[in-house]
C-alpha atoms as a PDB file:
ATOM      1  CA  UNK A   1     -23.578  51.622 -59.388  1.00  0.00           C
ATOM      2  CA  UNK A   2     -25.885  54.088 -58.653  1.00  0.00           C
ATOM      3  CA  UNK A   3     -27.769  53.900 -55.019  1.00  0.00           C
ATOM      4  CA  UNK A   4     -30.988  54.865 -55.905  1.00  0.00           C
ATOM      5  CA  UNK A   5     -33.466  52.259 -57.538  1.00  0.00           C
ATOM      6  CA  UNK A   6     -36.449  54.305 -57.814  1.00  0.00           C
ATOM      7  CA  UNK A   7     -37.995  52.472 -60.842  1.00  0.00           C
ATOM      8  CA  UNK A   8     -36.977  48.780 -59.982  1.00  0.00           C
ATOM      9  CA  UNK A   9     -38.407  49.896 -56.405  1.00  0.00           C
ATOM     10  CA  UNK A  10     -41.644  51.332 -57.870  1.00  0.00           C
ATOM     11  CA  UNK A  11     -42.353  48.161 -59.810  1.00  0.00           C
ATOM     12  CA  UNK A  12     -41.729  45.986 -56.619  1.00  0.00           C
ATOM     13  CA  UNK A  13     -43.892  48.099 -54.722  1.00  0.00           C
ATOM     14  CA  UNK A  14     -46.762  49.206 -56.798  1.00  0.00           C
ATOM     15  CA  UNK A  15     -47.002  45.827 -57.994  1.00  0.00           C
ATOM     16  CA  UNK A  16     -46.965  44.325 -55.082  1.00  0.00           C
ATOM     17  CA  UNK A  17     -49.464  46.368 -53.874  1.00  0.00           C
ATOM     18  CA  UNK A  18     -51.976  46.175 -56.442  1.00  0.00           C
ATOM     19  CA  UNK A  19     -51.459  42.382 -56.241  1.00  0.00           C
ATOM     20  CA  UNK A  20     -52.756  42.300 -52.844  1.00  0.00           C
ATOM     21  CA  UNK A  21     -55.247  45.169 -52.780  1.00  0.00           C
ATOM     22  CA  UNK A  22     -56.915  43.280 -56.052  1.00  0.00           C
ATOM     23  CA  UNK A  23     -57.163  39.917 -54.335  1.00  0.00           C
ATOM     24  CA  UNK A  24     -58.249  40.828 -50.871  1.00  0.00           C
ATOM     25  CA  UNK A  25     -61.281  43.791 -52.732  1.00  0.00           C
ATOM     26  CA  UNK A  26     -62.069  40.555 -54.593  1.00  0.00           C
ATOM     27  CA  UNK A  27     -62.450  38.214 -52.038  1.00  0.00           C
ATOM     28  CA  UNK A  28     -64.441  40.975 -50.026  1.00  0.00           C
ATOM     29  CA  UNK A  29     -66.072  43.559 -52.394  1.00  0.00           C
ATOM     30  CA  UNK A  30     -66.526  41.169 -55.904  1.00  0.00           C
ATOM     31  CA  UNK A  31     -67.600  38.118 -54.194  1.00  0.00           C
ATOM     32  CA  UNK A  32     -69.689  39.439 -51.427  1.00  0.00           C
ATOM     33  CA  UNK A  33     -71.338  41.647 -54.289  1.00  0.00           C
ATOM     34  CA  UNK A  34     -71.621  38.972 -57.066  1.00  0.00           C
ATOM     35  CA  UNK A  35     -73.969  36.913 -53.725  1.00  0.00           C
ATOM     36  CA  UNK A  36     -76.515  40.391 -53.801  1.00  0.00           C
ATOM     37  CA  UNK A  37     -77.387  39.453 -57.709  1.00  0.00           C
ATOM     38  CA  UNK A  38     -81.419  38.264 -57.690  1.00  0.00           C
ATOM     39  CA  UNK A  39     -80.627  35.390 -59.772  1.00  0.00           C
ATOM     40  CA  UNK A  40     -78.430  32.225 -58.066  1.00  0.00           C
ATOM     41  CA  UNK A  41     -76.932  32.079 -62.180  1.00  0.00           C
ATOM     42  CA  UNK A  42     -76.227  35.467 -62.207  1.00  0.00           C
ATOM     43  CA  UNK A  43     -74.142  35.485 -58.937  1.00  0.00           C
ATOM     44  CA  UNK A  44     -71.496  32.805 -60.781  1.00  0.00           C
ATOM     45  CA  UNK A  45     -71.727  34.725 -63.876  1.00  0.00           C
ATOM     46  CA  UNK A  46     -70.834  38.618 -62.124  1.00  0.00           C
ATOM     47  CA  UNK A  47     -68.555  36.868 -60.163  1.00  0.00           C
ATOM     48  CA  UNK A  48     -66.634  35.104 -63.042  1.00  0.00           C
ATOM     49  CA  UNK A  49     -66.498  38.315 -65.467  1.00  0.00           C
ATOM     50  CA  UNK A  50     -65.565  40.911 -62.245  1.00  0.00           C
ATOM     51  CA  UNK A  51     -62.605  38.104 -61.846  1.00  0.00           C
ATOM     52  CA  UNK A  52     -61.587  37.593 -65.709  1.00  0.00           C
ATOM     53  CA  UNK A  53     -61.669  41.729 -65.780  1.00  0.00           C
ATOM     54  CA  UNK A  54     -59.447  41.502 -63.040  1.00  0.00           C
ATOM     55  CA  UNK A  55     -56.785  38.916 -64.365  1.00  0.00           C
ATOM     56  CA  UNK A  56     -54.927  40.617 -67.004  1.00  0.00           C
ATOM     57  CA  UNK A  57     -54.336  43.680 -64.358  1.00  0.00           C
ATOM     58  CA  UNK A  58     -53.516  41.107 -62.207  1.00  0.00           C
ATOM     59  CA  UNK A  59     -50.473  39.454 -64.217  1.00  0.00           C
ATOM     60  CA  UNK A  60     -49.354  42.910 -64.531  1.00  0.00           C
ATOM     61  CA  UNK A  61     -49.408  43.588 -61.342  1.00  0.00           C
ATOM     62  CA  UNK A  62     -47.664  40.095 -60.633  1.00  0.00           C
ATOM     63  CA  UNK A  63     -44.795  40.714 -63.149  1.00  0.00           C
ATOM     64  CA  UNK A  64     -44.261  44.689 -62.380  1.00  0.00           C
ATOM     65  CA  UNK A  65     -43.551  43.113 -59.178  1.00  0.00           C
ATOM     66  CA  UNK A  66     -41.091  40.056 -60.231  1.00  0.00           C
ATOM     67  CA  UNK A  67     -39.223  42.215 -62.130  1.00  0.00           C
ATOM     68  CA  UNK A  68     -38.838  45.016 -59.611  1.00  0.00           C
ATOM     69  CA  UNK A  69     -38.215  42.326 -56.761  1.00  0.00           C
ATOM     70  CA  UNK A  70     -35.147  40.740 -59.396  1.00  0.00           C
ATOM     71  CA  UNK A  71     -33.873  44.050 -59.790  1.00  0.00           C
ATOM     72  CA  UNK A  72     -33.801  44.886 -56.356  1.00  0.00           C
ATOM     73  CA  UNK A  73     -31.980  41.869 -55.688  1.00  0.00           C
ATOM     74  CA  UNK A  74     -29.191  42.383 -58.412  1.00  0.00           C
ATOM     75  CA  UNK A  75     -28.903  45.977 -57.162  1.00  0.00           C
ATOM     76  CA  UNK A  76     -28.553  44.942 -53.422  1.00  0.00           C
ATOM     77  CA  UNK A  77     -26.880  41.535 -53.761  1.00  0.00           C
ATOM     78  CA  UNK A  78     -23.967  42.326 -51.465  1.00  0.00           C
ATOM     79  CA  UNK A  79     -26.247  43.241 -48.708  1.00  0.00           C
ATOM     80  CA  UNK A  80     -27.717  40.634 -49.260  1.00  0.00           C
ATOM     81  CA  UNK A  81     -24.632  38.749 -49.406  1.00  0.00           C
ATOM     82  CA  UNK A  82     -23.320  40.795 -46.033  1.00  0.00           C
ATOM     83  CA  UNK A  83     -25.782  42.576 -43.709  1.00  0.00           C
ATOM     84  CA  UNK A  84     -27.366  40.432 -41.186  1.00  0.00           C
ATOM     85  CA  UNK A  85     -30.989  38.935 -41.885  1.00  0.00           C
ATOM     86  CA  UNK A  86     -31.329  40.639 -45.141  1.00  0.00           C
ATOM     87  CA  UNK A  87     -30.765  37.024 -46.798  1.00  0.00           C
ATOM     88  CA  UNK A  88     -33.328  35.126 -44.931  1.00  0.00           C
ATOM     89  CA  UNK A  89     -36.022  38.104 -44.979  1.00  0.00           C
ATOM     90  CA  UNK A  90     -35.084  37.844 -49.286  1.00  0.00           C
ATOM     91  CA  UNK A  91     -35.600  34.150 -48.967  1.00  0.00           C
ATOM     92  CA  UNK A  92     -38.565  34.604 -46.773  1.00  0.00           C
ATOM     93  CA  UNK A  93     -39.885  37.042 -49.340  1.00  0.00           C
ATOM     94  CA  UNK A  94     -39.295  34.965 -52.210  1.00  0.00           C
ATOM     95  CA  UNK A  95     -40.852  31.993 -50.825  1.00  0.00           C
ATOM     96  CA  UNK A  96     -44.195  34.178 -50.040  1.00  0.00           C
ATOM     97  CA  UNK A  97     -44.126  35.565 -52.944  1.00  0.00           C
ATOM     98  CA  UNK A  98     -44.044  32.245 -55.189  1.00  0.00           C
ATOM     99  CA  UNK A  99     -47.029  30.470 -52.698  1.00  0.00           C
ATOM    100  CA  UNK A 100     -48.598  33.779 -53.475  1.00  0.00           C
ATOM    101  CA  UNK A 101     -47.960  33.137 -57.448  1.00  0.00           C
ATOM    102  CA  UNK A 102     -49.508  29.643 -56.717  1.00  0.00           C
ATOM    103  CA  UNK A 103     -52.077  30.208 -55.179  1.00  0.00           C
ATOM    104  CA  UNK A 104     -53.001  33.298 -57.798  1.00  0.00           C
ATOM    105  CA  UNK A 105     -52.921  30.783 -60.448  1.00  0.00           C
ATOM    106  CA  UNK A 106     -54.556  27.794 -58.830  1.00  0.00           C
ATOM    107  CA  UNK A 107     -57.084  30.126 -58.377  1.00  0.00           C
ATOM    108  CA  UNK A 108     -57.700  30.827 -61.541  1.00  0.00           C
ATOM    109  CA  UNK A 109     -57.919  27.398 -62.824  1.00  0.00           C
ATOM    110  CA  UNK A 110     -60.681  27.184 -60.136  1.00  0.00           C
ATOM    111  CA  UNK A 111     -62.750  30.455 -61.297  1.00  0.00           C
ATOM    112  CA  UNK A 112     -62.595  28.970 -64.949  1.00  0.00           C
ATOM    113  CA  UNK A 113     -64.000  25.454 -63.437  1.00  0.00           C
ATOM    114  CA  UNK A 114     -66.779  27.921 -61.940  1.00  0.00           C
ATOM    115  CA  UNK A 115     -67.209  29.709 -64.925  1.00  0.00           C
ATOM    116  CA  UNK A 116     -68.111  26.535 -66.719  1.00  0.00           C
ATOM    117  CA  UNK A 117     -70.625  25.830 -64.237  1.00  0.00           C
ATOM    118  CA  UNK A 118     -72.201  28.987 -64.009  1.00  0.00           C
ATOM    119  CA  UNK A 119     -75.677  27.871 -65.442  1.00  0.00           C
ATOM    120  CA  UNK A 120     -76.047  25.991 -62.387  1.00  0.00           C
ATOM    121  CA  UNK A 121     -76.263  28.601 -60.398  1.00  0.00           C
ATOM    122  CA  UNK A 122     -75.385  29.246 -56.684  1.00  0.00           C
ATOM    123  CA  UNK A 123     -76.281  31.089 -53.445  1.00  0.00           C
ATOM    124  CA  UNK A 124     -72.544  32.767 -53.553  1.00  0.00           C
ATOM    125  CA  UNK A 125     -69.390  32.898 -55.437  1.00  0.00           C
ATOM    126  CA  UNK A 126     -68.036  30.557 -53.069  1.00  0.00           C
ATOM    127  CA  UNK A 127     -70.518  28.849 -51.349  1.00  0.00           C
ATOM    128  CA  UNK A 128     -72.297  26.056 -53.591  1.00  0.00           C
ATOM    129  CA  UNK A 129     -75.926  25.345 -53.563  1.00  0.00           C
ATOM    130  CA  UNK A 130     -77.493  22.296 -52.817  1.00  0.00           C
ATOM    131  CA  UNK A 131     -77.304  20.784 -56.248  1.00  0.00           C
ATOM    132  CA  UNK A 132     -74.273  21.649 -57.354  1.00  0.00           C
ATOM    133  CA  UNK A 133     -72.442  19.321 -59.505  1.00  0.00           C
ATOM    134  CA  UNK A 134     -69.559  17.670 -57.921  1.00  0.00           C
ATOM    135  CA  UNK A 135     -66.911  19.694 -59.913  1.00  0.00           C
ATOM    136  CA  UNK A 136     -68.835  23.369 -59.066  1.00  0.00           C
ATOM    137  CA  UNK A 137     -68.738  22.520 -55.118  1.00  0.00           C
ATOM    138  CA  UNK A 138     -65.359  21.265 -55.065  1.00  0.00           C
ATOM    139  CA  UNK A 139     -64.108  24.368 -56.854  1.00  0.00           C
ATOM    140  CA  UNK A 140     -66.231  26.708 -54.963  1.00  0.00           C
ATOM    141  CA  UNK A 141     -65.139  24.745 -51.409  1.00  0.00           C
ATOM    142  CA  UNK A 142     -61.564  25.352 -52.692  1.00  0.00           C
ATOM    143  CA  UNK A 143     -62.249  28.970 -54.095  1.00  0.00           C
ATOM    144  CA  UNK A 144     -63.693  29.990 -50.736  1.00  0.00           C
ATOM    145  CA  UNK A 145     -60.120  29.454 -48.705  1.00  0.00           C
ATOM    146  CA  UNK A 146     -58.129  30.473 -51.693  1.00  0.00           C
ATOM    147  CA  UNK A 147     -59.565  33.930 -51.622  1.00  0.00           C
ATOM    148  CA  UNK A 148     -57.959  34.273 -48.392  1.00  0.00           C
ATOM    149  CA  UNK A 149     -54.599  32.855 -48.654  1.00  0.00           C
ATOM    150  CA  UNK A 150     -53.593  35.275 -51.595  1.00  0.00           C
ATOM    151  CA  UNK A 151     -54.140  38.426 -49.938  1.00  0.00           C
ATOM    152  CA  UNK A 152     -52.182  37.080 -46.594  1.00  0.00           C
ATOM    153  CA  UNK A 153     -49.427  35.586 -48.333  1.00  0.00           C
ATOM    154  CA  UNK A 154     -49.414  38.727 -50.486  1.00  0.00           C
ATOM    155  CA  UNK A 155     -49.674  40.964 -47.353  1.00  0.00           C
ATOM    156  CA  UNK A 156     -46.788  39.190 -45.608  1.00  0.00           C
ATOM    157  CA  UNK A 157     -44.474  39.771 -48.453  1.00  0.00           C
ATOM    158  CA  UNK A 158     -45.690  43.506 -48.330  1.00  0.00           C
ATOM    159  CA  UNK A 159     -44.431  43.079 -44.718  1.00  0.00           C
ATOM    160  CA  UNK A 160     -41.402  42.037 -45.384  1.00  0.00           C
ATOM    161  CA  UNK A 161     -40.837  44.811 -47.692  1.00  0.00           C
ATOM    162  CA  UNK A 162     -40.897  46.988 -45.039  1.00  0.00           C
ATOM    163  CA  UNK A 163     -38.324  44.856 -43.177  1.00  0.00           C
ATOM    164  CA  UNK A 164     -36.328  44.771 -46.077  1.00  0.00           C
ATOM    165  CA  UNK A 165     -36.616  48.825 -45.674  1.00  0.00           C
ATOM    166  CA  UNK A 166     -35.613  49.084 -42.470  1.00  0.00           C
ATOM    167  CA  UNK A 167     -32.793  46.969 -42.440  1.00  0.00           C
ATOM    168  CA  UNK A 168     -31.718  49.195 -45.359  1.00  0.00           C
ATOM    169  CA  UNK A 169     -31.653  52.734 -43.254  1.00  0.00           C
ATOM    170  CA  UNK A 170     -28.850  51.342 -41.491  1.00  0.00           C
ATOM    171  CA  UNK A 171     -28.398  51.891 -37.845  1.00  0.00           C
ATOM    172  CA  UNK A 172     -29.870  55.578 -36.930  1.00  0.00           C
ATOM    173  CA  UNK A 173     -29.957  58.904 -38.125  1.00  0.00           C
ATOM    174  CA  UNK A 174     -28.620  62.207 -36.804  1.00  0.00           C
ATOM    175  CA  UNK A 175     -31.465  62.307 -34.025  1.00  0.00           C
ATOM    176  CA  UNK A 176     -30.269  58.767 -32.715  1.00  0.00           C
ATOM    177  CA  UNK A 177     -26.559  60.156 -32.227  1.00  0.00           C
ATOM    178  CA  UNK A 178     -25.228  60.318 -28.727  1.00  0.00           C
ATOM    179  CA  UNK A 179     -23.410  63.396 -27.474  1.00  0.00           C
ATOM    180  CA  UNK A 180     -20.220  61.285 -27.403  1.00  0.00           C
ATOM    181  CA  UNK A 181     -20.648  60.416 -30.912  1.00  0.00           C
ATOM    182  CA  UNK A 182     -20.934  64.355 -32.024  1.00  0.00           C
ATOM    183  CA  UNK A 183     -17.770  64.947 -29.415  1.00  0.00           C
ATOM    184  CA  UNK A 184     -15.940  62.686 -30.952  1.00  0.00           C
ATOM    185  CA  UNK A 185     -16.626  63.782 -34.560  1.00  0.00           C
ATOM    186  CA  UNK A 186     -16.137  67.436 -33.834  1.00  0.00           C
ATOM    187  CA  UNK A 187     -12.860  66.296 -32.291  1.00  0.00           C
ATOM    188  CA  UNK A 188     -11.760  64.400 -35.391  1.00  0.00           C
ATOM    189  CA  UNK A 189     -12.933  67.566 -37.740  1.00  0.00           C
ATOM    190  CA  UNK A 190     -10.689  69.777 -35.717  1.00  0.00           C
ATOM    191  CA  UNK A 191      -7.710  67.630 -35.800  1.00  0.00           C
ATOM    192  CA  UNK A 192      -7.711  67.604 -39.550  1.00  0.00           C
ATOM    193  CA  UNK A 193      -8.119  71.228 -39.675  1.00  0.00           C
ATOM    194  CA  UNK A 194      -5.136  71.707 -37.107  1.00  0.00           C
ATOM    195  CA  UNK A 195      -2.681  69.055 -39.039  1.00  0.00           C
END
């Protein structure tokens, strides 16, 4: 099998990536803009279509990276298996990764309880206004941590990627060989040229 993964690796990556980039310019740029609209209504209603616009780049983004992170793990299982940490970082990564999924989707059940309520207006995405229905301030309450957790739990895994990466290179390069180690090499080349 070949060693290079480049397009199960891209997936992981770039999916990964746009997972938590999306969530955490959501929580900051969407929502904090949506709260600038004039109108309290309006503020639920940008908020709600900037989020659905969102989604369906966001399940890509979410299964670019499942299917990069299961081929990554087919193509490395025996380190995996083997090398030292690299199964609890991959079960580390996995568990992040489906609290991420989660709280993703739990999060969209709450922007379509929002969404419903959106006549009702509010003085933020997440922050409900004084008479807010029961159902709109519970969701917003919930929405307003959940905005959070996504792009840390996403931003951990991205972590761990480059964990995953470094445990990969293996110990050293040329530059982090000692002058016994080239001795001993050169030594070894010339007593296979001399025998």
């Amino acid at each position: 099998m070949s060693e290079h993964n480049t397009v199960v690796r891209s997936l992981h990556d770039l999916g990964l990536a746009a997972w938590f980039g999306g969530s955490l310019m959501g929580a900051t740029g969407l929502n904090g803009a949506a709260s600038d609209a004039s109108s309290p209504s309006e503020r639920l209603r940008l908020a709600s279509a900037g989020w659905a616009r969102w989604a369906p780049w966001q399940l890509a983004a979410i299964g670019a990276h499942a299917v990069g992170g299961l081929g990554l793990i087919v193509a490395n299982r025996s380190r995996v298996r083997n090398q030292p940490g690299a199964k609890a970082a991959t079960v580390v990564k996995l568990a992040l990764t489906a609290a991420a999924a989660g709280s993703t989707a739990y999060s969209g059940m709450l922007g379509a309880r929002v969404k419903r309520h959106e006549a009702e207006g509010a003085p933020g995405a997440t922050e409900p206004g004084a008479s807010a229905s029961d159902d709109l301030a519970s969701a917003q309450r919930q929405l307003k941590l959940l905005q959070w957790v996504t792009p840390a739990l996403t931003g951990a895994a991205l972590v761990l990627g480059a964990v995953h990466g470094e445990q990969q290179r293996g110990p050293g390069g040329w530059l982090d060989y000692s002058a016994r180690d080239v001795g001993e090499a050169a030594v070894r080349t010339l007593k296979k040229r001399v025998a």
